[in-house]
Each structure stands twice: as structure tokens, then as C-alpha cells.
Protein backbone atom coordinates (compact mmCIF):
# COMPACT_ATOMS: atom_id res chain seq x y z
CA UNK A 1 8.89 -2.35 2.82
CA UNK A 2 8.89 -6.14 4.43
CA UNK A 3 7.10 -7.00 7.21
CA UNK A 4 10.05 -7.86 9.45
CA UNK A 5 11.42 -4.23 8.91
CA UNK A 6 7.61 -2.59 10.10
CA UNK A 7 7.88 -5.10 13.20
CA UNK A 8 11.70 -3.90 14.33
CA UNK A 9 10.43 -0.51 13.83
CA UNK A 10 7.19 -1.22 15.75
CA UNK A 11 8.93 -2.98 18.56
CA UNK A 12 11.68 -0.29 18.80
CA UNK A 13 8.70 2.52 18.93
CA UNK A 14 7.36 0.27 21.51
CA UNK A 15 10.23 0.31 23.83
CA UNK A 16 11.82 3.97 22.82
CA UNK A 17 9.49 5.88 20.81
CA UNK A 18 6.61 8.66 21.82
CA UNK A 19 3.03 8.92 20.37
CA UNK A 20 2.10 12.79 21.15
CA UNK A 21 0.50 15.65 19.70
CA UNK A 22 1.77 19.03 19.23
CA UNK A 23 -0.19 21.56 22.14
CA UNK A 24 -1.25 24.12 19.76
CA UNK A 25 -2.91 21.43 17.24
CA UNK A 26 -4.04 17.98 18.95
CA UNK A 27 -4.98 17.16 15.09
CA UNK A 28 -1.49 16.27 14.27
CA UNK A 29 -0.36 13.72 15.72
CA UNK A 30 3.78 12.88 16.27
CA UNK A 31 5.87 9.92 16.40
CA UNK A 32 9.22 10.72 18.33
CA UNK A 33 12.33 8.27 18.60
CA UNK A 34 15.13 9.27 20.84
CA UNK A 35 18.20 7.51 22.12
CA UNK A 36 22.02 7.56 22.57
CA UNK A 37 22.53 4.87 19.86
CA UNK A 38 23.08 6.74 16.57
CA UNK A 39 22.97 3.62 14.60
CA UNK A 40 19.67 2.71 15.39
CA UNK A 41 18.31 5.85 14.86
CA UNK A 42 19.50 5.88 11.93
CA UNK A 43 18.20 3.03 10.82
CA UNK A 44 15.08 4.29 11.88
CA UNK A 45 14.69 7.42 10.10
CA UNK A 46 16.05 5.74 7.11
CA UNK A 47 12.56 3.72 7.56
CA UNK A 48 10.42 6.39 8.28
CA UNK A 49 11.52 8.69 5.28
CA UNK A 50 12.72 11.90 8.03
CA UNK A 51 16.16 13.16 9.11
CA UNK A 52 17.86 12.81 12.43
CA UNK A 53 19.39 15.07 14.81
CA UNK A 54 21.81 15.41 17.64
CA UNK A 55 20.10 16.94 20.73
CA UNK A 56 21.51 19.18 22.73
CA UNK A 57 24.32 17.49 25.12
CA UNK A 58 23.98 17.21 28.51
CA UNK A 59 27.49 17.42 30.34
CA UNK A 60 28.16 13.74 31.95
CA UNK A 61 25.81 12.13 29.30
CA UNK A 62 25.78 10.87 26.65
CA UNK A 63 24.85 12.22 22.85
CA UNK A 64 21.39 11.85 22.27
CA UNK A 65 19.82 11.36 18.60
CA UNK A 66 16.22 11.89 17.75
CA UNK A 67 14.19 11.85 14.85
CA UNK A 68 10.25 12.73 14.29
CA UNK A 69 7.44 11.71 12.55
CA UNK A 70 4.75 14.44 12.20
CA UNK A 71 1.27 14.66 10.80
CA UNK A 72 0.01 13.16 7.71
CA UNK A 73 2.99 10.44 7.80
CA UNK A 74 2.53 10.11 11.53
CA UNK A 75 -1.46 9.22 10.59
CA UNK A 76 -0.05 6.73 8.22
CA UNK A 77 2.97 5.03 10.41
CA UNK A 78 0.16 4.82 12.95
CA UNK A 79 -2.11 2.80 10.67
CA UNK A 80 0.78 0.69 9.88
CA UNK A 81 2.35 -0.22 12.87
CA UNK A 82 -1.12 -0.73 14.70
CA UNK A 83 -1.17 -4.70 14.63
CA UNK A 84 2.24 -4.69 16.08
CA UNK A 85 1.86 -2.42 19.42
CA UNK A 86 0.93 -3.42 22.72
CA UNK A 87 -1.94 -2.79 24.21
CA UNK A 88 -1.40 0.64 25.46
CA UNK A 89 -0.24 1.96 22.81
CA UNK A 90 -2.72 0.26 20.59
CA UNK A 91 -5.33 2.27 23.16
CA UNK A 92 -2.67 6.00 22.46
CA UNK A 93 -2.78 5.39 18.52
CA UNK A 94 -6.72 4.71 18.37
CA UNK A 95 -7.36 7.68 20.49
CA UNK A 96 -4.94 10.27 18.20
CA UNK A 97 -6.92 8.66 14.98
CA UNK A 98 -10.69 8.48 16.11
CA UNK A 99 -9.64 12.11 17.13
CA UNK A 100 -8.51 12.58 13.87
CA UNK A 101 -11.78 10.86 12.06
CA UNK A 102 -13.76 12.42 14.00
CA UNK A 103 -12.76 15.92 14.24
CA UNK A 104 -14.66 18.65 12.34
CA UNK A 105 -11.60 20.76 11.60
CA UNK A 106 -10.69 17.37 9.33
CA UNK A 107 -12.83 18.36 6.31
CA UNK A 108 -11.15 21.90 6.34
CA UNK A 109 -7.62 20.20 5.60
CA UNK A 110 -8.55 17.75 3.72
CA UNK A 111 -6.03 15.39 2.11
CA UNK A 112 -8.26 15.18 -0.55
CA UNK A 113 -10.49 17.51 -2.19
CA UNK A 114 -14.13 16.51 -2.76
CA UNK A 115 -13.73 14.44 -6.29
CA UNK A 116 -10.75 12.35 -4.82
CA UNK A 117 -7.68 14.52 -5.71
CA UNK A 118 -5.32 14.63 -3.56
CA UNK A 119 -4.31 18.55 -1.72
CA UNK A 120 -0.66 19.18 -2.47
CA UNK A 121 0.51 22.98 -2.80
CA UNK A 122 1.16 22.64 -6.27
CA UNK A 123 -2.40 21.44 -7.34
CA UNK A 124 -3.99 23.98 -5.22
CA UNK A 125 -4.97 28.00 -5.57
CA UNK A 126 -5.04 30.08 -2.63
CA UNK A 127 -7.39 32.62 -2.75
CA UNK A 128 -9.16 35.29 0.01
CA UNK A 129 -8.03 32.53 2.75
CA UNK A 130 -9.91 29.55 0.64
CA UNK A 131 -7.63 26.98 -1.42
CA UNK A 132 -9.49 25.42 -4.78
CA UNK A 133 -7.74 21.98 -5.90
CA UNK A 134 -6.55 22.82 -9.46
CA UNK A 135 -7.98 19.91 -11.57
CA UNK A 136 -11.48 20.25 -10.19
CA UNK A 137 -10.95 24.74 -10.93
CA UNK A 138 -9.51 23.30 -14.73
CA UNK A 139 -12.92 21.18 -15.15
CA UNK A 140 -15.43 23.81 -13.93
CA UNK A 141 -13.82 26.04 -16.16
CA UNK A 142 -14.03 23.85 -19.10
CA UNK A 143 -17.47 23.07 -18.45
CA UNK A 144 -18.14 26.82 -18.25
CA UNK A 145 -16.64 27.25 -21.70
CA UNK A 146 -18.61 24.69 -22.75
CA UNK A 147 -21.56 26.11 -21.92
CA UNK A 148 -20.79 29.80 -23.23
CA UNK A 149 -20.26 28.47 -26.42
CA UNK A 150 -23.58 26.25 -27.01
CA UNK A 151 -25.26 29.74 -25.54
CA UNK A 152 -23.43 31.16 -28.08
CA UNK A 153 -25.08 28.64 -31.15
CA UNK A 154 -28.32 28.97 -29.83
């Protein structure tokens, strides 16, 4: 993506969007757009890879279109459009990451597992509440076949 779209989409944010966590989990962190011009927010969540939606219509007002931008591609967006905020929301997007950083409930849901790959829920087992990345399970159990067998030869 070019830098003039990132700045549109920073200065529309700037003047219409939301930076906000969800209540139940201040770890994951939301981007929110909403206004009557369905063009626009369109465009928008063409740019931030999420669908839109009508909101519920308010009798004597007009239709109002949203779209939202939630955890680990809210993180990212928020890295991205940084440089091109104002101050206060500068101040709002360093908060909801040094939160982030910082928070000890991070490491539990990890983007990446300890060797560097990356958590999806197709490389991962789930087992007795614990998920194992599946390429790190695949080498400890070829190292533990290695082993048996030069046990074995000796």
C-alpha cells in the first residue's frame, strides 16, 4: 500500500475514527470508523482488509455505516498510522500498545511461539487448556526418535 493511501486513512481516522478497547479485554485494542457516507467507508474497509455494515437507523437520520478494526490488525494499523496522528491520538495509540508490550497476559497469546513461528489455529494443538505450535511438537518428536534409536544401537 502507498503512502498517500495510509495518510487519507490516517487523516480520516483522525477526524472520524475511534481508538478503544473492548471492556472485557483492555488487551485488544479496536479501531472504529463510522459515518453516513457509504463511499468513504467503503473505501476504508477496502484499506483495512474488514467488512462494513449499516447500523441500525435512527428515524429522521441518516444511514450510518461502520466498519472495525480489532486486535492483532488493530496492533498493526496502530503501528502504521502512528507518524501520521495528532498528538492526542499519538498519546491514545502509545498507551493501548505499551499496554500491550507490557502486559503479562501477552506471553500467554503469543503471536509467536518461542522459536519464532507464528500461532495460527492450524499450526497449533490444543490440549488440557494448553496449545503446542505444531512445527516445534514435529521437531521434539523427531529429536525424540532420534534419540530412541541411537539408545537402541548402543
Amino acid at each position: 500500500m502507498d503512502t498517500a493511501k495510509i495518510a487519507w486513512l490516517a487523516g480520516l481516522l483522525e477526524g472520524e475514527g475511534c481508538f478503544y478497547s473492548s471492556k472485557s479485554n483492555r488487551n485488544s485494542p479496536m479501531i472504529k470508523l463510522s459515518m453516513t457516507d457509504e463511499d468513504v467507508v467503503n473505501l476504508a474497509s477496502d484499506l483495512l482488509d474488514v467488512p462494513y455494515r449499516k447500523l441500525k437507523k435512527i428515524p429522521n437520520r441518516k444511514q450510518v455505516f461502520a466498519c472495525v478494526v480489532s486486535g492483532r490488525k488493530a496492533r498493526g494499523w496502530m503501528m502504521t498510522l502512528y507518524s501520521f496522528m495528532g498528538k492526542r491520538r499519538r498519546g491514545k495509540i502509545k498507551d493501548f500498545l505499551t499496554y500491550w508490550f507490557n502486559s503479562p497476559t501477552n506471553r500467554g497469546t503469543s503471536e509467536f511461539c518461542k522459536r519464532g513461528h507464528e500461532r495460527t489455529p492450524e499450526d497449533s494443538y490444543h490440549f488440557k487448556g494448553k496449545s503446542q505450535c505444531k512445527p516445534c511438537r514435529l521437531m521434539v518428536n523427531r529429536e525424540y526418535a532420534k534419540n530412541k534409536r541411537v539408545q537402541a544401537r548402543a
